[in-house]
Protein backbone atom coordinates (compact mmCIF):
# COMPACT_ATOMS: atom_id res chain seq x y z
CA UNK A 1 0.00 0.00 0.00
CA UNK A 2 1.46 3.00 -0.56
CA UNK A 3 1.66 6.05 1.52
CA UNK A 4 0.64 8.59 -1.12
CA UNK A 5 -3.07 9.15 0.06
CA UNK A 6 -5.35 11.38 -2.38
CA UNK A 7 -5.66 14.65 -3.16
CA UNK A 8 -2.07 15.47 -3.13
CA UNK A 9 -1.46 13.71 0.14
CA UNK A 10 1.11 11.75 1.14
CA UNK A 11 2.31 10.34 4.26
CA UNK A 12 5.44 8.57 4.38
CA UNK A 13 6.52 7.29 7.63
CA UNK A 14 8.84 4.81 9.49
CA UNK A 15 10.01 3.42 12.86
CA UNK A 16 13.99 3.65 13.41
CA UNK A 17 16.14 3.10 16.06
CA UNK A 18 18.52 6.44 15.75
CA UNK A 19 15.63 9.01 16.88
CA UNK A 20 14.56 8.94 20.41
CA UNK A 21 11.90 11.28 20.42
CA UNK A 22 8.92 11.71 17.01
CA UNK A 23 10.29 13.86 14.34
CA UNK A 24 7.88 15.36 11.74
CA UNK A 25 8.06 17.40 8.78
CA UNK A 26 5.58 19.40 6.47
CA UNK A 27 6.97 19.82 2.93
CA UNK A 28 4.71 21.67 0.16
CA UNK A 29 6.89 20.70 -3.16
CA UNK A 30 5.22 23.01 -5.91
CA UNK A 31 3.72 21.43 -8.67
CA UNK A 32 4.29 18.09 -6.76
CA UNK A 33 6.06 14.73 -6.70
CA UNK A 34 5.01 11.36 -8.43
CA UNK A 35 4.59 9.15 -5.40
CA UNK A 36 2.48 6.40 -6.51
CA UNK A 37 -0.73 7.93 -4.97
CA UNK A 38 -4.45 6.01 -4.89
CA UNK A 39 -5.70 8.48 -7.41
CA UNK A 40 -2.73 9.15 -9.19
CA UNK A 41 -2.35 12.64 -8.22
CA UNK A 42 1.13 14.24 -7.66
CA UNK A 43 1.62 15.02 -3.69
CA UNK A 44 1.58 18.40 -3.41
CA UNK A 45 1.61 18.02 0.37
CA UNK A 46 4.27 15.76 2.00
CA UNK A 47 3.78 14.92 5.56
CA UNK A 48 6.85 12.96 7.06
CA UNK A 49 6.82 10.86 9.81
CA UNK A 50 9.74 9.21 11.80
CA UNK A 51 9.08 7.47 15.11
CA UNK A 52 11.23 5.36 17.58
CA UNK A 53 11.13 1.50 16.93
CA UNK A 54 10.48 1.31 20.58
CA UNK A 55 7.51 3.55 20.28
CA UNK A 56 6.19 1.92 17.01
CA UNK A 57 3.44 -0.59 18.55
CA UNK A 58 1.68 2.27 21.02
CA UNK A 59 1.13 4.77 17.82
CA UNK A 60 0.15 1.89 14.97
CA UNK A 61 -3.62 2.11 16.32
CA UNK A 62 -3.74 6.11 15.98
CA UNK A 63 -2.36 6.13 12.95
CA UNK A 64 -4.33 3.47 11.29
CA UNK A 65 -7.92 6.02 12.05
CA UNK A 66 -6.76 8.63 10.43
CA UNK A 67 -6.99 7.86 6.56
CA UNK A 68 -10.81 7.21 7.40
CA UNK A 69 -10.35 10.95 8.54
CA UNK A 70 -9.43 12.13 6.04
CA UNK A 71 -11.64 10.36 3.80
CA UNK A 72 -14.53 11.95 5.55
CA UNK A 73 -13.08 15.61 5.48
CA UNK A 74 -12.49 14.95 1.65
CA UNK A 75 -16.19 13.73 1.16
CA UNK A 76 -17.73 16.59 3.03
CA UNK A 77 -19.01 14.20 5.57
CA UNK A 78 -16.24 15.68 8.28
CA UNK A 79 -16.28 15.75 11.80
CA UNK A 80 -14.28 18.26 13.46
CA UNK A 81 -10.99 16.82 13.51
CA UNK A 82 -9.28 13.90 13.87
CA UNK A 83 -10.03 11.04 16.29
CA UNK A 84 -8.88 11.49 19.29
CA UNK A 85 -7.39 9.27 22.33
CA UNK A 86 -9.26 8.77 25.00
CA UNK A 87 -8.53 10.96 28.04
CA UNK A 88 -7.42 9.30 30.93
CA UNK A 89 -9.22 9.88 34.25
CA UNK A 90 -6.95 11.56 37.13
């Protein structure tokens, strides 16, 4: 599956054992990159995600709701952002 998502989204993202801490970055390339995208569409919006490999298994579920997110926001069927954890009671 690849990480290109639609509309000129793409997500690329990986766990790796030489960051300790999340890293992220938002690159807008111009005209856009081929990146092998579910409708073809050149990203035009790249966000980058790098995560500790010890940290990988705790984010996979988050991660895994949002492209139904986004598929919603796309379709004009949105909610007001994107799902949430649940907050813990102190």
């Amino acid at each position: 599956m690849s990480t290109g998502l639609e509309h000129g989204l793409a997500v690329p993202h990986g766990a790796v054992d030489c960051v300790g801490t999340i890293v992220a970055a938002l690159v807008c390339p111009g005209p856009g990159v081929p990146f092998e995208s579910v409708d073809n569409l050149p990203a035009t919006v790249i966000a980058l995600l790098v995560i500790p490999k010890a940290a990988s298994s705790a984010t996979c579920g988050r991660s895994q709701r949002l492209p139904a997110w986004l598929e919603a926001r796309t379709s004009g069927t949105a909610s007001p952002g994107p799902p949430r954890p649940p907050k813990s009671s102190r």
